[in-house]
C-alpha atoms as a PDB file:
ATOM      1  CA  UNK A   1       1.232  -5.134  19.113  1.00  0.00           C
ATOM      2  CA  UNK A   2      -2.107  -4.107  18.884  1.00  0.00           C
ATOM      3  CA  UNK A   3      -2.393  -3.344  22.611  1.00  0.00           C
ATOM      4  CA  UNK A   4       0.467  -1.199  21.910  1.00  0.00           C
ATOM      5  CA  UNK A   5      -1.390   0.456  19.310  1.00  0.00           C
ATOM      6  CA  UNK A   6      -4.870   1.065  21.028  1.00  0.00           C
ATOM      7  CA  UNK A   7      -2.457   2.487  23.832  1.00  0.00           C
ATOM      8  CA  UNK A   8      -1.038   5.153  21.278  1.00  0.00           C
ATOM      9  CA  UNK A   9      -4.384   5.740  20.547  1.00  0.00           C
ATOM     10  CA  UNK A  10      -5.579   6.585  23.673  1.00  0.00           C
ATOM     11  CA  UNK A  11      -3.004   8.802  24.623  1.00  0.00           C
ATOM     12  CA  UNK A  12      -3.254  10.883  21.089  1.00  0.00           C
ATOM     13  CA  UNK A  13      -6.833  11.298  22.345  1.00  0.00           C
ATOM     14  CA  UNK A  14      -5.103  12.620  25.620  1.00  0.00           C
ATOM     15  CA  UNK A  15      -2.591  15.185  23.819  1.00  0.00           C
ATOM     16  CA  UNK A  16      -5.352  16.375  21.281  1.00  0.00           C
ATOM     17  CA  UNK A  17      -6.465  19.615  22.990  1.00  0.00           C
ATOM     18  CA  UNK A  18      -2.724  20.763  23.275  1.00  0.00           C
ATOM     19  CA  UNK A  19      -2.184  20.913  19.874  1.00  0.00           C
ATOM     20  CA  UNK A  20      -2.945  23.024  17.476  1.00  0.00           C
ATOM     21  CA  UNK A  21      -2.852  21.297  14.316  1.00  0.00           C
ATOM     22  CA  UNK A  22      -2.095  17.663  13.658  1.00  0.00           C
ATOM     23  CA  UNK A  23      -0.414  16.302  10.439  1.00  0.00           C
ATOM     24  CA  UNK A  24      -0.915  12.685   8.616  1.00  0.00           C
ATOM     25  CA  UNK A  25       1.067  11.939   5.765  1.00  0.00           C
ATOM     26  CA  UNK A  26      -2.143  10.583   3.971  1.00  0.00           C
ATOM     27  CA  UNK A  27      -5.327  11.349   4.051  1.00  0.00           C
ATOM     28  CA  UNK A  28      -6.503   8.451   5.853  1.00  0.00           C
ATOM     29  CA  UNK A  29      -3.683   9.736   8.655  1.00  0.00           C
ATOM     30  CA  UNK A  30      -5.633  12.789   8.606  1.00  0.00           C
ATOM     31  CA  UNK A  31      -9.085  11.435   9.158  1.00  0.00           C
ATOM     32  CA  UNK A  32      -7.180   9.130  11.950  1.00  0.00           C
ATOM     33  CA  UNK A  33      -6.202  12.341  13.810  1.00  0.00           C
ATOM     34  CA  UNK A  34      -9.747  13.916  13.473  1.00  0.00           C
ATOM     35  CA  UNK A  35     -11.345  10.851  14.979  1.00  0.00           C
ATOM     36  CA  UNK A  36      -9.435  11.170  18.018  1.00  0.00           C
ATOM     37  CA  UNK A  37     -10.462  14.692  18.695  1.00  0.00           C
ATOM     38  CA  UNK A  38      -7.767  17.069  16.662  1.00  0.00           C
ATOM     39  CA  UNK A  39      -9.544  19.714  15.801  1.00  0.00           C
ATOM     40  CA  UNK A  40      -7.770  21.040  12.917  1.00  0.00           C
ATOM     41  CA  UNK A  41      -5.520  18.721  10.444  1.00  0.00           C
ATOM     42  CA  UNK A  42      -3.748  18.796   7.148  1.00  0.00           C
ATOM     43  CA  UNK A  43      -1.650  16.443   5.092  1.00  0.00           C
ATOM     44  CA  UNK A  44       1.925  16.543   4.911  1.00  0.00           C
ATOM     45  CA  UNK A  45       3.135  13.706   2.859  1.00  0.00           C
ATOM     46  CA  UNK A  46       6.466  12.490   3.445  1.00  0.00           C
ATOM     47  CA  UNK A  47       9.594  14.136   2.315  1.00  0.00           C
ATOM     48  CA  UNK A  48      10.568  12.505  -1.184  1.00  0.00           C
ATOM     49  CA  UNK A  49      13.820  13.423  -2.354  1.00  0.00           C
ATOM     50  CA  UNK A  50      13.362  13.818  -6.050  1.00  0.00           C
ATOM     51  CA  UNK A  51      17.111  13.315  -7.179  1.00  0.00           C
ATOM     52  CA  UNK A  52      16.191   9.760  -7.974  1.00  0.00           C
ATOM     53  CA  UNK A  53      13.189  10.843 -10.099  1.00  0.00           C
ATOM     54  CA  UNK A  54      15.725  12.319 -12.583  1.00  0.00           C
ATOM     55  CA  UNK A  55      17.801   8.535 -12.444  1.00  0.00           C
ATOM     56  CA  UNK A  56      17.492   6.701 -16.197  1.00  0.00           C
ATOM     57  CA  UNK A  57      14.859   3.652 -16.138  1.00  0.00           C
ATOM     58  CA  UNK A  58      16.416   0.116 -16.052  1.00  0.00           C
ATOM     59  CA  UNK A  59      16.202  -0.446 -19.567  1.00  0.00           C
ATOM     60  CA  UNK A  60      14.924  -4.268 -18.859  1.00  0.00           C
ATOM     61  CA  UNK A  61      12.097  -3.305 -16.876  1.00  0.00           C
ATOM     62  CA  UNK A  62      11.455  -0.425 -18.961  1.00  0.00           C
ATOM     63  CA  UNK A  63      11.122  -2.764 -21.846  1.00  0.00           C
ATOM     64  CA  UNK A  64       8.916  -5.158 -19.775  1.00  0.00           C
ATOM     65  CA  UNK A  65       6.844  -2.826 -19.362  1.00  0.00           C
ATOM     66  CA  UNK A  66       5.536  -1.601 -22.919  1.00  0.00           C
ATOM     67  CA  UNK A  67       5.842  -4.373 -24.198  1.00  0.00           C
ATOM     68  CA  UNK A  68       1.582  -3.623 -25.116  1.00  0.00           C
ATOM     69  CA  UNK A  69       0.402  -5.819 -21.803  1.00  0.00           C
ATOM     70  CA  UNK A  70      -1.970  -4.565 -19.519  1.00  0.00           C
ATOM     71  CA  UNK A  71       0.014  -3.449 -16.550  1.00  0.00           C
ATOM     72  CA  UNK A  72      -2.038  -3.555 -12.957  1.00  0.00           C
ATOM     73  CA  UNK A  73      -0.281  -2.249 -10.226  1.00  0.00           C
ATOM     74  CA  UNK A  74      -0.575  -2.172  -5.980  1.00  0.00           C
ATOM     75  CA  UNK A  75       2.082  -0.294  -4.492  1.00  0.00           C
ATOM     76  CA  UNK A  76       1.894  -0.394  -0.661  1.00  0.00           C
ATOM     77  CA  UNK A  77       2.699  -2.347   2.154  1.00  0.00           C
ATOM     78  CA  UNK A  78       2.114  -5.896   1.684  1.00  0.00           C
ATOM     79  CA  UNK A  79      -0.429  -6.465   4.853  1.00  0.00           C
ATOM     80  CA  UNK A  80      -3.105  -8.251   5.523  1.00  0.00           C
ATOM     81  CA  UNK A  81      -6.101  -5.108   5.856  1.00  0.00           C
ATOM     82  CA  UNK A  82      -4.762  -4.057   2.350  1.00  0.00           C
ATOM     83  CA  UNK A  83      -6.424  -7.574   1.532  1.00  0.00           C
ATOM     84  CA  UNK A  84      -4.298  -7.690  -1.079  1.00  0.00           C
ATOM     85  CA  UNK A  85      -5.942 -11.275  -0.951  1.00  0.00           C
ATOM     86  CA  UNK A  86      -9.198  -9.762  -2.848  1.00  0.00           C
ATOM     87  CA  UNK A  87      -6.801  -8.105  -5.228  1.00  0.00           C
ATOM     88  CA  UNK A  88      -5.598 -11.169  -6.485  1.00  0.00           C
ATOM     89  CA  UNK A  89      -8.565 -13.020  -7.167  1.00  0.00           C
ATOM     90  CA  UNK A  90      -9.566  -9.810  -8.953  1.00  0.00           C
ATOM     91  CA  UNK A  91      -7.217 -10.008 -11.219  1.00  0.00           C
ATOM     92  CA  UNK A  92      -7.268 -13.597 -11.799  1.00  0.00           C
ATOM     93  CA  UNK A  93     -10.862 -13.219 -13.004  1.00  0.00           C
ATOM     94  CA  UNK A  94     -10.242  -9.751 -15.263  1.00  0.00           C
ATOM     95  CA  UNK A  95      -7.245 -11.460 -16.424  1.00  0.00           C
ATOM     96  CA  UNK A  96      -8.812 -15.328 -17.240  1.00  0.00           C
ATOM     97  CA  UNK A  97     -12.265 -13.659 -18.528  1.00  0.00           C
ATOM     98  CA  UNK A  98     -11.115 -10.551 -20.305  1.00  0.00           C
ATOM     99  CA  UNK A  99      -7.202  -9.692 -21.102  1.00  0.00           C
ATOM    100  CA  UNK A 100      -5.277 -13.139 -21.037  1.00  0.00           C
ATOM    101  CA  UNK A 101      -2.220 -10.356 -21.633  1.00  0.00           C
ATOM    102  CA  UNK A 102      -2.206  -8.088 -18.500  1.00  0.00           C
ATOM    103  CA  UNK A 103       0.083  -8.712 -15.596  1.00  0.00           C
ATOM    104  CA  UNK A 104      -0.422  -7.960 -11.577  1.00  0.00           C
ATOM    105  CA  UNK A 105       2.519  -5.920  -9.676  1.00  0.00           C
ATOM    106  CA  UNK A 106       2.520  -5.956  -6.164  1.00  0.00           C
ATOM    107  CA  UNK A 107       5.659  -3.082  -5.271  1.00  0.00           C
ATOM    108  CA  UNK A 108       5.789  -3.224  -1.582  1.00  0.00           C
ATOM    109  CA  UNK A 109       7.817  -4.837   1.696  1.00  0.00           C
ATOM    110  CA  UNK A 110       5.988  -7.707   3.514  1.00  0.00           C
ATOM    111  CA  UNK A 111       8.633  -6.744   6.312  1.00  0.00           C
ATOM    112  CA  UNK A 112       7.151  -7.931   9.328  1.00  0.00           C
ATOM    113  CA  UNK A 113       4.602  -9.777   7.582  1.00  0.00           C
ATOM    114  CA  UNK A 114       6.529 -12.193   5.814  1.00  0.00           C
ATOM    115  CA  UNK A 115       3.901 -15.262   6.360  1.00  0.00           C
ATOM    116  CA  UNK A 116       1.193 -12.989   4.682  1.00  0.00           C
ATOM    117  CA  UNK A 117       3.623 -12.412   1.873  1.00  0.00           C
ATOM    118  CA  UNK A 118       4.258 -15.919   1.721  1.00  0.00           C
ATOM    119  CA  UNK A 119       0.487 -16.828   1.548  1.00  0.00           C
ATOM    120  CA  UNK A 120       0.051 -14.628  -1.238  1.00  0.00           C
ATOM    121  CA  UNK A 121       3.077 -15.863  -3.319  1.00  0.00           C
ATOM    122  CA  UNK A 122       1.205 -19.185  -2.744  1.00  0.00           C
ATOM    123  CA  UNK A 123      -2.139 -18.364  -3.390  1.00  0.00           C
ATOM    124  CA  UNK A 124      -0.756 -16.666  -6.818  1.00  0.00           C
ATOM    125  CA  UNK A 125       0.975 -19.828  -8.108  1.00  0.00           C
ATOM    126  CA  UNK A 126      -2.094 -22.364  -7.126  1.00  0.00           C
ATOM    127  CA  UNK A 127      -4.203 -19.548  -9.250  1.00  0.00           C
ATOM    128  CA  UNK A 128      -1.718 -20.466 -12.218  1.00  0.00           C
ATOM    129  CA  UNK A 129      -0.771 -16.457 -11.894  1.00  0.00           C
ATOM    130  CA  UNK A 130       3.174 -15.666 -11.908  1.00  0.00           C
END
């Protein structure tokens, strides 16, 4: 895999001069695309389609929610240079030294890093954290 991906690298830096623009869908994408030698970039974030921004929150989690905790929340993909690890014992300490009340949620897949996932779930429930 990460052969794979220094080889997509490589040939980006290859294709650069034939393009005109490049587009990330973050910023970081963007800064990605200047390294290799794109001379011009933008951001085009991904298409969202905002019909299920108009869909009624689940009343339970909705509830959950404000129910006066502090709420902390990570939303990305669960992988391992998010260090999601550092996150965690973060929040342990905020939450054992400050605000017994506030809650960690990771939103994200761990597909195709379902040991990391795994090793977090772990690390969480030695920490005492749910």
């Amino acid at each position: 895999m990460e052969r794979r991906c220094a080889l997509g690298i490589e040939e980006l830096k290859l294709l650069a001069p034939y393009f005109d623009l490049g587009l990330g869908v973050s910023e970081y994408n963007r800064q990605e695309l200047e390294k290799v030698g794109f001379k011009k970039t933008g951001v085009l974030p991904i298409f969202l389609d905002f019909k299920d921004y108009y869909l009624a929150p689940e009343e339970t989690l909705k509830k959950d929610l404000t129910d006066g905790r502090i709420n902390i929340l990570h939303v990305g993909r669960i992988a391992p240079q998010k260090k999601i690890e550092d996150l965690i014992r973060v929040f342990y300490l905020f939450q054992r030294r400050h605000r017994p009340d506030s809650r960690l949620l990771l939103v994200g897949t761990d597909s195709g890093m379902r040991n990391y996932g795994r090793a977090l779930r772990n690390m969480a429930e030695e920490l005492g954290l749910r």
